[in-house]
C-alpha atoms as a PDB file:
ATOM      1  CA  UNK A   1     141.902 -13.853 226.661  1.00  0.00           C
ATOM      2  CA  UNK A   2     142.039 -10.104 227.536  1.00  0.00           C
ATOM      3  CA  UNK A   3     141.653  -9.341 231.177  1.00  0.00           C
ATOM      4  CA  UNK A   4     138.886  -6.819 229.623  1.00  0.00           C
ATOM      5  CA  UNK A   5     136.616  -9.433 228.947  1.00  0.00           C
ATOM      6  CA  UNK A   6     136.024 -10.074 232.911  1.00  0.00           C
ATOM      7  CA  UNK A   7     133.750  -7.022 234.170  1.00  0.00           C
ATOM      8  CA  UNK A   8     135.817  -4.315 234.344  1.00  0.00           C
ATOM      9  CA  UNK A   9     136.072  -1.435 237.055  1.00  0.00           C
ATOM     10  CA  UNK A  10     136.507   1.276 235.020  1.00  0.00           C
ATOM     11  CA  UNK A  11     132.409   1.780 233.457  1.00  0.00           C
ATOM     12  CA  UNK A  12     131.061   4.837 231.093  1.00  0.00           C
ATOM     13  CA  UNK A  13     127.485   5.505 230.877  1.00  0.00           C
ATOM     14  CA  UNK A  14     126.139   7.219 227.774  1.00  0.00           C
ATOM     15  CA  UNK A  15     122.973   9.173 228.506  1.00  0.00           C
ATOM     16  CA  UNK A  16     121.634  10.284 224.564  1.00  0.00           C
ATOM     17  CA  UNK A  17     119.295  13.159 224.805  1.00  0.00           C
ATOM     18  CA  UNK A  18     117.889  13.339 221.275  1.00  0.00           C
ATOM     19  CA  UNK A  19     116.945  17.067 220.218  1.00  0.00           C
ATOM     20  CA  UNK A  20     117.897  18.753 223.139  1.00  0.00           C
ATOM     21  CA  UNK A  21     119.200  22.150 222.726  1.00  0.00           C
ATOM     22  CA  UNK A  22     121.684  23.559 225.403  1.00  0.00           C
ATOM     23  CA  UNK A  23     120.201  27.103 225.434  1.00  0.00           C
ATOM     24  CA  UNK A  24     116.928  25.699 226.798  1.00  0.00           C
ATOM     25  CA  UNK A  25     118.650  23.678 229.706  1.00  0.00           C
ATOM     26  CA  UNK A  26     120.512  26.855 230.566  1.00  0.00           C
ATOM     27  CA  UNK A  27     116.706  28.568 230.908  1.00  0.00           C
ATOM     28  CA  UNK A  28     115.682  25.810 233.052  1.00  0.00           C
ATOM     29  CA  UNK A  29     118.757  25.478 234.889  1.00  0.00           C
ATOM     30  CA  UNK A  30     118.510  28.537 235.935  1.00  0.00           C
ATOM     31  CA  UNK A  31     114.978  28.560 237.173  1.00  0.00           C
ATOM     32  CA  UNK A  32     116.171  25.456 239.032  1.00  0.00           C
ATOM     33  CA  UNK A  33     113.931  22.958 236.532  1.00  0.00           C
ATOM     34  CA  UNK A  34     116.312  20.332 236.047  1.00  0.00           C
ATOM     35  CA  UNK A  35     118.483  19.498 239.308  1.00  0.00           C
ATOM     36  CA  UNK A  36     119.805  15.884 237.886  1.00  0.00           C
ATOM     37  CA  UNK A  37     121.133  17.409 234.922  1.00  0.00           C
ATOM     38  CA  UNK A  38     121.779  20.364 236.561  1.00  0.00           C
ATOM     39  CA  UNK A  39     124.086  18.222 239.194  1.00  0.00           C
ATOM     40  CA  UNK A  40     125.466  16.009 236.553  1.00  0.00           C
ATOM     41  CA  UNK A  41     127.016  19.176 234.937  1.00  0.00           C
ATOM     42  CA  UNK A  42     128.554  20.119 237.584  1.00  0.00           C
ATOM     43  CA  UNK A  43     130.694  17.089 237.876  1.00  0.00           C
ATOM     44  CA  UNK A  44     131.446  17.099 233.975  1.00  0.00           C
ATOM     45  CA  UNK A  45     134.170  18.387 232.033  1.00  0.00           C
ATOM     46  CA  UNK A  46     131.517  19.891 229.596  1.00  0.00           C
ATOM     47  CA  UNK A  47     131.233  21.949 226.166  1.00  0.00           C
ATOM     48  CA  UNK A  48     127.818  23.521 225.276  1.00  0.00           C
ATOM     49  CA  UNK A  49     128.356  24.640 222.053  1.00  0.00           C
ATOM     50  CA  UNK A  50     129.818  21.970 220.845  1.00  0.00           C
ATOM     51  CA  UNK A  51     129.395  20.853 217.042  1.00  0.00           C
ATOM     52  CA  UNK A  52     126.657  18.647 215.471  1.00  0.00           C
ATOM     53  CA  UNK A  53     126.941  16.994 212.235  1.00  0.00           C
ATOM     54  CA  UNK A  54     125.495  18.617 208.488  1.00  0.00           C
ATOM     55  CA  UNK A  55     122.644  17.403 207.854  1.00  0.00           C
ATOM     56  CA  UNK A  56     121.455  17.948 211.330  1.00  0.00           C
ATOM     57  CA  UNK A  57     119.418  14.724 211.481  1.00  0.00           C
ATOM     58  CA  UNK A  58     118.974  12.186 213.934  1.00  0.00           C
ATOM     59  CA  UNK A  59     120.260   9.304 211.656  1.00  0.00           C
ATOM     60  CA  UNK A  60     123.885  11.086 210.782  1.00  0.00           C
ATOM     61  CA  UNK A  61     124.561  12.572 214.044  1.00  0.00           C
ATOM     62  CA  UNK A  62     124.015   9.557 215.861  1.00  0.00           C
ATOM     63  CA  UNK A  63     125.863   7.446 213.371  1.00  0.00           C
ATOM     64  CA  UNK A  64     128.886   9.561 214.376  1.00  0.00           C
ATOM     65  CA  UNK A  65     128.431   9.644 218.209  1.00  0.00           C
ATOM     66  CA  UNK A  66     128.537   5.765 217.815  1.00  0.00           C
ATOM     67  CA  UNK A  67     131.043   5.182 215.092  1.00  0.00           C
ATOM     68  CA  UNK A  68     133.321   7.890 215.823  1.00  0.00           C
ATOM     69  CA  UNK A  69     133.523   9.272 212.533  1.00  0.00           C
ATOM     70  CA  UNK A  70     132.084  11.919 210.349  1.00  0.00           C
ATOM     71  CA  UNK A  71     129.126  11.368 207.557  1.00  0.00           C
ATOM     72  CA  UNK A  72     131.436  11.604 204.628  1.00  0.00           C
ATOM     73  CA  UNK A  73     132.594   8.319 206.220  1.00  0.00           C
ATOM     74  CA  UNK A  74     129.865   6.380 207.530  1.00  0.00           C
ATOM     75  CA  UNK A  75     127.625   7.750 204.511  1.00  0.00           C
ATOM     76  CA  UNK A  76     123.872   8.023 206.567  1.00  0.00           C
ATOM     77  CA  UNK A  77     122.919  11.096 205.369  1.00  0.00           C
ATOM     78  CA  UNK A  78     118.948  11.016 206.606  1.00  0.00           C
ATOM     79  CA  UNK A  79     117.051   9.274 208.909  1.00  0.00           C
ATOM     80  CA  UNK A  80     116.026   6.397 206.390  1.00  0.00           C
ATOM     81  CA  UNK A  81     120.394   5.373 206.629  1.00  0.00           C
ATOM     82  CA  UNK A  82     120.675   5.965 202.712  1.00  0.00           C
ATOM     83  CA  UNK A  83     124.211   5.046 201.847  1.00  0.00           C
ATOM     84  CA  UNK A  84     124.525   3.138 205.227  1.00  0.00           C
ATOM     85  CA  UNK A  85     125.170  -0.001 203.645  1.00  0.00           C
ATOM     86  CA  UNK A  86     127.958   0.857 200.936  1.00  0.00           C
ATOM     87  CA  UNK A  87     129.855  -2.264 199.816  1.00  0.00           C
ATOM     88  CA  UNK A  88     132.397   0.065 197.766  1.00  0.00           C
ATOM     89  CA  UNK A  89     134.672  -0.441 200.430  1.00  0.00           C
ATOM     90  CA  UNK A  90     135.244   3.526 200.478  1.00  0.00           C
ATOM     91  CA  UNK A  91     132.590   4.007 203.632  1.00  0.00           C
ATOM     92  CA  UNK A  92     129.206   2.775 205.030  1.00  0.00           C
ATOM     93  CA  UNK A  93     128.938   1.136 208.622  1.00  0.00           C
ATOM     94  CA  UNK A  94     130.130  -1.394 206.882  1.00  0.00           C
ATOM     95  CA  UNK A  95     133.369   0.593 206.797  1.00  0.00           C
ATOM     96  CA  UNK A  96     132.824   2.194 210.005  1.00  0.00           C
ATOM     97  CA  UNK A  97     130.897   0.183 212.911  1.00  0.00           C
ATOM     98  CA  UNK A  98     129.876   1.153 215.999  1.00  0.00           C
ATOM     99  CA  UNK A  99     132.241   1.483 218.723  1.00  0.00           C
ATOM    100  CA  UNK A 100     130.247  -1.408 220.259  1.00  0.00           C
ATOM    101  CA  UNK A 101     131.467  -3.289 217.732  1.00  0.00           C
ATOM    102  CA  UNK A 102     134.897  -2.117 218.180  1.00  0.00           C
ATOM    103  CA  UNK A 103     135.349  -2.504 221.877  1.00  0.00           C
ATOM    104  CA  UNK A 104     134.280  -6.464 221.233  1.00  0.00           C
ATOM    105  CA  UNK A 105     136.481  -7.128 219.268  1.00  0.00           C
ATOM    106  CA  UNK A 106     139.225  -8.696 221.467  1.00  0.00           C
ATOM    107  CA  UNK A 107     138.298  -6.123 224.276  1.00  0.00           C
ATOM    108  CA  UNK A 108     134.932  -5.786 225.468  1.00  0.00           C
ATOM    109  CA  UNK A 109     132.107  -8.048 226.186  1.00  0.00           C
ATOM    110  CA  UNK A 110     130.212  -6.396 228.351  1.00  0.00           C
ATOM    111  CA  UNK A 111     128.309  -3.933 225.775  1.00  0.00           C
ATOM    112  CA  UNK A 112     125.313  -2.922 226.296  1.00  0.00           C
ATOM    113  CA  UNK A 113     122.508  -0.538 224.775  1.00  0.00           C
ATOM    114  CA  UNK A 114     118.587   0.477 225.215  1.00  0.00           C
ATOM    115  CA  UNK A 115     117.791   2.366 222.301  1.00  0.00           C
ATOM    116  CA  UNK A 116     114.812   4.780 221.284  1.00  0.00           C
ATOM    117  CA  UNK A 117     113.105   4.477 217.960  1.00  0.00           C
ATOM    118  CA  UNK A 118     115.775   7.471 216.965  1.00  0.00           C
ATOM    119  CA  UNK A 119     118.951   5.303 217.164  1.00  0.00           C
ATOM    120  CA  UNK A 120     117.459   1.930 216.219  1.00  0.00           C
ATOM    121  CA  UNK A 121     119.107   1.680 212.968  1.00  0.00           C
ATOM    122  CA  UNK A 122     122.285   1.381 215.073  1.00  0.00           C
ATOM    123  CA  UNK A 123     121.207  -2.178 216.174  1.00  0.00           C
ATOM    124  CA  UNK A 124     122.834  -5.636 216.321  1.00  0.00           C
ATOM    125  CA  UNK A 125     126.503  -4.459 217.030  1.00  0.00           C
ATOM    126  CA  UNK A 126     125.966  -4.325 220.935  1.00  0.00           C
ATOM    127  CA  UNK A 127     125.673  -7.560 222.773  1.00  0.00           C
ATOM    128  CA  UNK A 128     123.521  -6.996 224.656  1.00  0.00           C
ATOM    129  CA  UNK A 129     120.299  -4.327 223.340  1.00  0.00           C
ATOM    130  CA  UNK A 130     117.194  -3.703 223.114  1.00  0.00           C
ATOM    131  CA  UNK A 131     114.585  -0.656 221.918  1.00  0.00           C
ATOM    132  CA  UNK A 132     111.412   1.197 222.489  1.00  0.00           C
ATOM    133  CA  UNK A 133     109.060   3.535 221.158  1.00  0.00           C
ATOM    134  CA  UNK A 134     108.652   5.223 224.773  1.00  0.00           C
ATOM    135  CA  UNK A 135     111.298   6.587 227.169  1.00  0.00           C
ATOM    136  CA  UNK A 136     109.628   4.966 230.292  1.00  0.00           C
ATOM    137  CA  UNK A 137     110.376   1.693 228.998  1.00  0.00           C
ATOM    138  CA  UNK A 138     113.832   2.760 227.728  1.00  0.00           C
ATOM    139  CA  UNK A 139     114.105   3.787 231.678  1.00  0.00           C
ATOM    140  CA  UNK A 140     112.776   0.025 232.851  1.00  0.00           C
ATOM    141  CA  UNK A 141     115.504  -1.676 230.764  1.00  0.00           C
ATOM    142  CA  UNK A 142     118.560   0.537 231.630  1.00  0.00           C
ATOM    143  CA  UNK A 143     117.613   0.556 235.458  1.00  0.00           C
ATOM    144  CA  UNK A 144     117.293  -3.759 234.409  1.00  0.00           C
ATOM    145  CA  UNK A 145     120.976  -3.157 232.989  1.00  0.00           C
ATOM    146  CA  UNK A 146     122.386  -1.982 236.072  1.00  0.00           C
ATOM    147  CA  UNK A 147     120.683  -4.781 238.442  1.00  0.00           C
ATOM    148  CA  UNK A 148     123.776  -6.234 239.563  1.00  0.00           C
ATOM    149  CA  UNK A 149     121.883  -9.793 239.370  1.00  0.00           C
ATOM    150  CA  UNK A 150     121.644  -9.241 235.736  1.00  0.00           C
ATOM    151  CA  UNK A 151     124.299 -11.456 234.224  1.00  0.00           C
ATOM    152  CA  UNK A 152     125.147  -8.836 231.501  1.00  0.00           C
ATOM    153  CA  UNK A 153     125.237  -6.181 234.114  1.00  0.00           C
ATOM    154  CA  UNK A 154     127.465  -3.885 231.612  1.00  0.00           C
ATOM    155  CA  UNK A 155     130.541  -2.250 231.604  1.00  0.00           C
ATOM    156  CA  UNK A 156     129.171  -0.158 228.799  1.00  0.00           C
ATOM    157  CA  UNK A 157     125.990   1.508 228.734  1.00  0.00           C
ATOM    158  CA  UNK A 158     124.104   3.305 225.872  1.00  0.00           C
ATOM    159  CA  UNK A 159     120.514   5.070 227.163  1.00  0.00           C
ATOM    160  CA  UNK A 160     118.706   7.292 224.841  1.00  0.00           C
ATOM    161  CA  UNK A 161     115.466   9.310 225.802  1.00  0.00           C
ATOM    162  CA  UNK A 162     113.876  10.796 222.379  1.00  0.00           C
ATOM    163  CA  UNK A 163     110.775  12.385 223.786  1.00  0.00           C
ATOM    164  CA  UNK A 164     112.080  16.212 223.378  1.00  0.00           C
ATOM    165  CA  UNK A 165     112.930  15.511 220.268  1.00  0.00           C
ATOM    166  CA  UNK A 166     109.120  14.013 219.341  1.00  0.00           C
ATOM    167  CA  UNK A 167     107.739  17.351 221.059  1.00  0.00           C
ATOM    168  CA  UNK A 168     109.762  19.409 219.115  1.00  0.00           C
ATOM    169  CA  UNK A 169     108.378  18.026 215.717  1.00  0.00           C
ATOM    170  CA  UNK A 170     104.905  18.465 217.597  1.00  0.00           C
ATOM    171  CA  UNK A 171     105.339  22.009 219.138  1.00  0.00           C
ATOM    172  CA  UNK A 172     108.244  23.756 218.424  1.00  0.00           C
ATOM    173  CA  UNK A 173     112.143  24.281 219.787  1.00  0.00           C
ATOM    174  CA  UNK A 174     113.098  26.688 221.886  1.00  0.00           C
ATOM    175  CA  UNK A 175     113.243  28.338 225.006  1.00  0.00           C
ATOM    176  CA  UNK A 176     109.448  29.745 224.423  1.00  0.00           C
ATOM    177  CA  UNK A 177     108.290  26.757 223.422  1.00  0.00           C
ATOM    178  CA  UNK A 178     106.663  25.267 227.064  1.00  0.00           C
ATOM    179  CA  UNK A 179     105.674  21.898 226.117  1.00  0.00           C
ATOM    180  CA  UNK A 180     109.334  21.040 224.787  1.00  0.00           C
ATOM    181  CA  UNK A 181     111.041  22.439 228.466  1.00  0.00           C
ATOM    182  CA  UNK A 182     108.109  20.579 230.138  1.00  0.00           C
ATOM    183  CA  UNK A 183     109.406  17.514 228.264  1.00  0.00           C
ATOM    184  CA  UNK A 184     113.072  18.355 229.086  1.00  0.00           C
ATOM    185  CA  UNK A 185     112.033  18.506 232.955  1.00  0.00           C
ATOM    186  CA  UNK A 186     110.552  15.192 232.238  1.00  0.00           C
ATOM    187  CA  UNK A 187     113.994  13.802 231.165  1.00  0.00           C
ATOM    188  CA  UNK A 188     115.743  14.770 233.941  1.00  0.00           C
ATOM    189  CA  UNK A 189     113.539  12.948 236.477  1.00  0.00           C
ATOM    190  CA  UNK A 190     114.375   9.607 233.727  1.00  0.00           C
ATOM    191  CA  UNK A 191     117.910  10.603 233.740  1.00  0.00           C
ATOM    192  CA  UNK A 192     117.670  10.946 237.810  1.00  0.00           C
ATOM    193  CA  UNK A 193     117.146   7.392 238.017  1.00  0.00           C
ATOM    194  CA  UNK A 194     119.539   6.091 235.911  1.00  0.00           C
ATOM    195  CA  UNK A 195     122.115   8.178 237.742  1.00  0.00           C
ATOM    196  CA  UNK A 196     120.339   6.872 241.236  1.00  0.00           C
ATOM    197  CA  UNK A 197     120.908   3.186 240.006  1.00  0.00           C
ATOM    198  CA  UNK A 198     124.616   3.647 238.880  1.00  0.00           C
ATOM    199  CA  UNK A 199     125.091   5.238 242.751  1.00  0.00           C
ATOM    200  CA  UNK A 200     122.981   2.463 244.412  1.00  0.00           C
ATOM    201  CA  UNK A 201     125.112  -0.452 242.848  1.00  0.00           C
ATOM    202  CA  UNK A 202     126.768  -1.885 245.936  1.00  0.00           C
ATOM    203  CA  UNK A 203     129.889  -2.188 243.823  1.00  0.00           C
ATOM    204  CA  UNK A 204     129.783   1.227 243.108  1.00  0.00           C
ATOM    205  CA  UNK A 205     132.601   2.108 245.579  1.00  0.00           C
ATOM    206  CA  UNK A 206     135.033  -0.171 243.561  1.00  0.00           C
ATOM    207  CA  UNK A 207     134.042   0.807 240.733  1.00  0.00           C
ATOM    208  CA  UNK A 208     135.513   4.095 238.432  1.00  0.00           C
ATOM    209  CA  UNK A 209     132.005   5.510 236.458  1.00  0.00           C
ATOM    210  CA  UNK A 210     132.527   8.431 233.786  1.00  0.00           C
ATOM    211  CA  UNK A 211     129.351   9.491 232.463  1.00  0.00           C
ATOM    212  CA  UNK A 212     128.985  11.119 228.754  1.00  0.00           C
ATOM    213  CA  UNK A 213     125.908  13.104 228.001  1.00  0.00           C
ATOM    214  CA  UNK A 214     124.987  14.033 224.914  1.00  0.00           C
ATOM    215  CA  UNK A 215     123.019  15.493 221.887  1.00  0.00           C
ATOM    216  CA  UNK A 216     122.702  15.195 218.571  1.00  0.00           C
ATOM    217  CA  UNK A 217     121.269  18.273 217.332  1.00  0.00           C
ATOM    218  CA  UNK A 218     118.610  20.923 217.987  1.00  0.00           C
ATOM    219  CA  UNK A 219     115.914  22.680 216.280  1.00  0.00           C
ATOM    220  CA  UNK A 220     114.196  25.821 215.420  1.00  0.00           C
ATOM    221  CA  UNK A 221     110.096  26.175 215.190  1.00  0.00           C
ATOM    222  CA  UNK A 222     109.069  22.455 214.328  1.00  0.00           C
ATOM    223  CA  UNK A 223     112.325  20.905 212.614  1.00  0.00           C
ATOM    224  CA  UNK A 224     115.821  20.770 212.127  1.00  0.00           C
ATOM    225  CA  UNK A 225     118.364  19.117 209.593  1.00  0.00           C
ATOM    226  CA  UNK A 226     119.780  22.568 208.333  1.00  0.00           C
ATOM    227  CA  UNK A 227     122.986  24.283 209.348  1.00  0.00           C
ATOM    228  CA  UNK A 228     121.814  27.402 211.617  1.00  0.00           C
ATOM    229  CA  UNK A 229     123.346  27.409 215.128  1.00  0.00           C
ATOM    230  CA  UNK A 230     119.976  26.501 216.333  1.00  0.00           C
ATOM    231  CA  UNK A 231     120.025  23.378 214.578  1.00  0.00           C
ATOM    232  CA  UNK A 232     123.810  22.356 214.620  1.00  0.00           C
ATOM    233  CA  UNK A 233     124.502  23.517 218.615  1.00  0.00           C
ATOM    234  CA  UNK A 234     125.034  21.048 220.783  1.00  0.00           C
ATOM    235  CA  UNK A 235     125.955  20.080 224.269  1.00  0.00           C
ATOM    236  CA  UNK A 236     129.084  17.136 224.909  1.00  0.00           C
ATOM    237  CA  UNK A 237     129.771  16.933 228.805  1.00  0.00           C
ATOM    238  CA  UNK A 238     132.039  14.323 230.650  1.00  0.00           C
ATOM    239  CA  UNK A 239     131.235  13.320 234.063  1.00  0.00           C
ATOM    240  CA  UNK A 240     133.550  12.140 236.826  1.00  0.00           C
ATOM    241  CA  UNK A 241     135.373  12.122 240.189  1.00  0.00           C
ATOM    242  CA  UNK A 242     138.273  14.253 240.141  1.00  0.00           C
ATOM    243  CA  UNK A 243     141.012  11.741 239.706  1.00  0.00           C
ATOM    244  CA  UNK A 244     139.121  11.027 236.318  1.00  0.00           C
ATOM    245  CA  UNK A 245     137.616  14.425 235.005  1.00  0.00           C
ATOM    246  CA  UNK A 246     138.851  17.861 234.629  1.00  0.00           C
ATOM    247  CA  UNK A 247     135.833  19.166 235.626  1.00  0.00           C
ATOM    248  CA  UNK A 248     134.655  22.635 234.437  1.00  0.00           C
ATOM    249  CA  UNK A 249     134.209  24.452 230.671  1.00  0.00           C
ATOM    250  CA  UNK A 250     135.883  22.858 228.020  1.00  0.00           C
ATOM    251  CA  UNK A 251     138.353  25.876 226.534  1.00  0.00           C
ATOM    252  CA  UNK A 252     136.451  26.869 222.849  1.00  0.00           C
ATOM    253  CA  UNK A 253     132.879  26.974 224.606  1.00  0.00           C
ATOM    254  CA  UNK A 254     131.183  29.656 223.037  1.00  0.00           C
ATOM    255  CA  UNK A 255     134.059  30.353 221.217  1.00  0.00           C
ATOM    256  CA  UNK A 256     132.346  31.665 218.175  1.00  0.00           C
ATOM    257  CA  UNK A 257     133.417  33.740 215.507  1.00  0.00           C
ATOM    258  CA  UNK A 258     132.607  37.005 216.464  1.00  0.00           C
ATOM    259  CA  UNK A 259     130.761  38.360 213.538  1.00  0.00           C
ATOM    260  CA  UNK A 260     128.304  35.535 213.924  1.00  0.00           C
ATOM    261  CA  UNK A 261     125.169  36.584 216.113  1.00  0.00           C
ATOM    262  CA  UNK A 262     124.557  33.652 219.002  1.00  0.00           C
ATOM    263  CA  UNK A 263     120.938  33.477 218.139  1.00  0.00           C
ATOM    264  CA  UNK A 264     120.566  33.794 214.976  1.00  0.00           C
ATOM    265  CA  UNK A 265     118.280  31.926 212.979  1.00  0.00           C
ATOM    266  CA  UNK A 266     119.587  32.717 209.543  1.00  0.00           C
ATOM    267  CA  UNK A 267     123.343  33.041 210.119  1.00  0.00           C
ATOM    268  CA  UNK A 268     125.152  29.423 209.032  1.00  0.00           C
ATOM    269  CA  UNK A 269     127.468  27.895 211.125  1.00  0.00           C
ATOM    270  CA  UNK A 270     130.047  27.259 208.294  1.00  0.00           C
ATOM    271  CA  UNK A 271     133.093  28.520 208.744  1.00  0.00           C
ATOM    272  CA  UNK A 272     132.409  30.165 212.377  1.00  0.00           C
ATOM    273  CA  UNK A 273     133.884  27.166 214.564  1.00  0.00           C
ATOM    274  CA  UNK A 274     137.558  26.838 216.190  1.00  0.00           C
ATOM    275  CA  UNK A 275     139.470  24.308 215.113  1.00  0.00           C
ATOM    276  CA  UNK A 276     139.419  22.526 218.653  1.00  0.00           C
ATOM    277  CA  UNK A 277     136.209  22.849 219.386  1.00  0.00           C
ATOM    278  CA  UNK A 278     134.111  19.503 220.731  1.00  0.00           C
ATOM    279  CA  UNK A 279     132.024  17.388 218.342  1.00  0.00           C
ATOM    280  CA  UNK A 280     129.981  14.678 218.748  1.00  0.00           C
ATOM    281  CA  UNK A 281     132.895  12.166 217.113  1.00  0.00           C
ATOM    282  CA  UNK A 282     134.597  12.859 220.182  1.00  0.00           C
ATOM    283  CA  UNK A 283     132.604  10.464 222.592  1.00  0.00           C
ATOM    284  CA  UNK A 284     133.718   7.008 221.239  1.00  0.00           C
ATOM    285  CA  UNK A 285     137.685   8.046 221.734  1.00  0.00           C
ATOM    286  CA  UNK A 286     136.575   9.398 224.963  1.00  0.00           C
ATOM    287  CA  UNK A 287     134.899   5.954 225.686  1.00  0.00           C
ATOM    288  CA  UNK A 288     137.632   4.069 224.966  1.00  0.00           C
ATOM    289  CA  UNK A 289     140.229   6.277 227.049  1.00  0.00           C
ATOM    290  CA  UNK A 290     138.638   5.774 230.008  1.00  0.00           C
ATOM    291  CA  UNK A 291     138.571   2.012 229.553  1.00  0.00           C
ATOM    292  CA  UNK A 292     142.029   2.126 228.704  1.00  0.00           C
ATOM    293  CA  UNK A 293     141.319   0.745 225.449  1.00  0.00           C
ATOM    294  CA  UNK A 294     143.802   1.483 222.494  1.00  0.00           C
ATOM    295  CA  UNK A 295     142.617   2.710 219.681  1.00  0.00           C
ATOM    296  CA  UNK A 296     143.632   1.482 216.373  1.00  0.00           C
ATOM    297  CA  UNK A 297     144.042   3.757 213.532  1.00  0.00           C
ATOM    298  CA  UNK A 298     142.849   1.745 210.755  1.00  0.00           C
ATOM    299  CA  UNK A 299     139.677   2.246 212.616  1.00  0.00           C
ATOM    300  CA  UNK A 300     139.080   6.003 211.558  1.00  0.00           C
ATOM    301  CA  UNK A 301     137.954   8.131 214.294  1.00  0.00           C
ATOM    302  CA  UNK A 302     138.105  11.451 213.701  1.00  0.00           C
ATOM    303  CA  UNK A 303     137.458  12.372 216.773  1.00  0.00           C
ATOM    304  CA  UNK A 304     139.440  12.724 220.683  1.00  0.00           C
ATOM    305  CA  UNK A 305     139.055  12.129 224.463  1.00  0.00           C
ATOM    306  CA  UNK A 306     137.676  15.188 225.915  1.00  0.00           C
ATOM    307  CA  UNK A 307     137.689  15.978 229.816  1.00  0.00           C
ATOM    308  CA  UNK A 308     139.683  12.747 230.677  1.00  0.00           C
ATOM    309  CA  UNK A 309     142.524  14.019 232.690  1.00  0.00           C
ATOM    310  CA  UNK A 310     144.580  11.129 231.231  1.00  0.00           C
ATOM    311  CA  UNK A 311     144.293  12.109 227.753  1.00  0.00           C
ATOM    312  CA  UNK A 312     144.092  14.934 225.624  1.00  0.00           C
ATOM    313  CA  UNK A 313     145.134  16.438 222.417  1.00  0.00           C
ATOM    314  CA  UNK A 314     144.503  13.405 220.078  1.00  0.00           C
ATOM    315  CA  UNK A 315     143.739   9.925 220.387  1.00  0.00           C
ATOM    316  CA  UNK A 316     144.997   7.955 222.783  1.00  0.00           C
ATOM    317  CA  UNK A 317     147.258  10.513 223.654  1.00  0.00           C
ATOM    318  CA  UNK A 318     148.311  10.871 227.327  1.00  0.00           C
ATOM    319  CA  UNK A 319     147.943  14.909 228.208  1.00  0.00           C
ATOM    320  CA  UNK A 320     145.923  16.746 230.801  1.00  0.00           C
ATOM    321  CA  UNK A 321     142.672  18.071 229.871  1.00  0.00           C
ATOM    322  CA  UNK A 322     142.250  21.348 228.472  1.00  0.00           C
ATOM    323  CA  UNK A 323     139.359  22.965 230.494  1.00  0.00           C
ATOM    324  CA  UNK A 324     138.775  25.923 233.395  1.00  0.00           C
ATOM    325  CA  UNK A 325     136.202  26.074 235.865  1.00  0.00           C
ATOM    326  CA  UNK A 326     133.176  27.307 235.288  1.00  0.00           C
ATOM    327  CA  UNK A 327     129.387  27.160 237.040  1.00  0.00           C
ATOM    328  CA  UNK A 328     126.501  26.274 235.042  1.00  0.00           C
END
C-alpha cells in the first residue's frame, strides 16, 4: 500500500467561485470589500486573466477544472452534460474522470468534495461528497470536513459557492451591477471561514496547505456561454508559504493581444491569448504536484502546475515558477 493512502501532510484546498469575474474583485478589492480574498491573493501565485473554456458554461468549464482536460475531450458541452457519457471510447468522463478519481487510484484516499447545484453532475468519483442548493450549507459541510474528529478529515478538498453566479442570471454581471458585488462580499465572509478552519486545525503547523481558487467563467448583462472576454476571463491563483509558492503575477497576465480592447463586449477572444497563458485545465496537474503525485500520461491532461516552485513548464516537470511580484 502507498504511503499516500495514510493522511498526508502535504493538503490543497480548492475554493470554486462559480461566475465570478476578476474585474469586479479588483473594484472591490480596491474599495477594501473583500479582505479574505483580498489576503488570500496576496499569498498566491495568481493569473487574472486567465482562460475559460468555449462554451462558457458552468457544465464544460467545470468538467475541465476537475478532469484536467479540454471539452473536445471530456465532451460536456452544456449544463445538461450532453455527450458526457460517450461509450465510443474517443472521450466522455468516461474517458476522462475526475482527478478525484485519479488520485484514488493507488494514491489517494482521502478525497473529498461539497458541491453546489453547479458542479453536481461531477458526483460519485470523490469518496467522500456531498451537495447543496445553498452556499451556507456548502459552508457547514466543508468547515465539517476540516473537523479534525471527522474520520475523513481530507487531504483533498473541493468547496464551491455558486451564489454570484445565481445573481448574475437574476441581475446582471459586472462591476455596476450592486447586487452581484454585494453577493461577491458575501463569498468572501464564506470563504473567510473556510480559510479560518484550515488555520485553526491544530495540525496545521505540520501540515504543508496550498490553496487553488478558482472560476469558471464570467458574464455580461444576465448570461454567459459566449466567447467575449467578459464571458471567457477568468481568475486561477495558487496559494502558499514561500517554500511552496512563487508568490506574485503569473508572467502572461493581461497579456492580451494588443489590438483587442480589455472591455469589450463584442471583441472575441479567439485568437488573442499567449500560448502560456493559465487555464482552468491547469489546476488538477497543479493538484497533483503539490502532493507529489505522478502523473500518468495515458491520463490526458492538457494542462500544468502553475505557481508551485517545484514544478513548472509541463507536467510533472521539476522547474521554478514563472511569476514576478505584483500587489493586487
Amino acid at each position: 500500500m502507498s504511503s499516500l493512502k495514510k493522511a498526508s501532510r502535504h493538503k490543497v484546498l480548492i475554493l470554486g467561485l462559480d461566475g465570478v469575474r476578476p474585474d469586479c474583485l479588483q473594484v472591490l478589492a480596491e474599495l477594501h470589500k473583500i479582505p479574505n480574498l483580498t489576503e488570500l491573493k496576496s499569498a498566491s501565485a495568481y493569473c487574472d486573466s486567465a482562460r475559460s473554456v468555449f462554451p462558457t458554461l458552468s457544465g464544460p468549464a467545470w468538467s475541465s477544472i476537475l478532469t484536467g482536460v479540454g471539452v473536445g475531450d471530456h465532451l460536456v458541452v452544456d449544463n445538461e452534460f450532453t455527450g458526457a457519457d460517450a461509450r465510443n471510447g474517443r472521450g466522455g468522463l468516461r474517458r476522462y474522470p475526475t482527478f478525484f478519481k485519479r488520485l484514488s487510484e493507488g494514491h489517494m484516499r482521502r478525497l473529498s468534495s461539497v458541491n453546489g447545484s453547479g458542479a453536481d453532475d461531477l458526483r460519485g468519483e470523490a469518496v467522500c461528497e456531498s451537495h447543496h442548493e445553498d452556499d451556507h450549507a456548502v459552508l457547514r459541510d466543508a468547515l465539517r470536513a476540516l473537523d479534525l474528529d471527522n474520520p475523513e478529515s481530507p487531504d483533498v478538498l473541493f468547496v464551491y459557492f455558486g451564489e454570484v453566479d445565481e445573481e448574475g442570471h437574476r441581475t446582471g454581471y459586472g462591476p455596476h451591477a450592486s447586487k452581484y458585488l454585494d453577493t461577491i462580499i458575501s463569498t468572501d465572509a464564506l470563504v473567510g471561514q473556510v480559510l479560518q478552519a484550515v488555520q485553526a486545525r491544530t495540525t496545521h503547523k505540520d501540515e504543508n496547505w496550498v490553496t487553488v481558487t478558482v472560476t469558471d467563467h464570467g458574464g455580461i448583462e444576465f448570461s454567459h456561454g459566449a466567447n467575449t472576454l467578459e464571458e471567457a476571463t477568468v481568475f486561477l491563483w495558487v496559494a502558499g508559504d514561500t517554500d511552496t509558492v512563487a508568490r506574485g503575477k503569473i508572467l502572461g497576465d493581461s497579456d492580451w493581444n494588443s489590438n483587442t480592447p480589455p472591455n469589450s463586449s463584442t471583441t472575441s477572444v479567439n485568437n488573442n491569448w499567449i500560448d502560456d497563458i493559465p487555464v482552468l485545465m491547469d489546476v488538477a496537474p497543479t493538484v497533483a504536484a503539490h502532493l507529489g503525485i505522478p502523473v500518468d500520461l495515458s491520463w490526458g491532461w492538457k494542462g500544468k502546475p502553475r505557481g508551485l516552485k517545484s514544478c513548472m513548464g509541463g507536467i510533472g516537470t521539476p522547474q521554478q515558477s514563472s511569476v514576478t511580484e505584483s500587489s493586487f
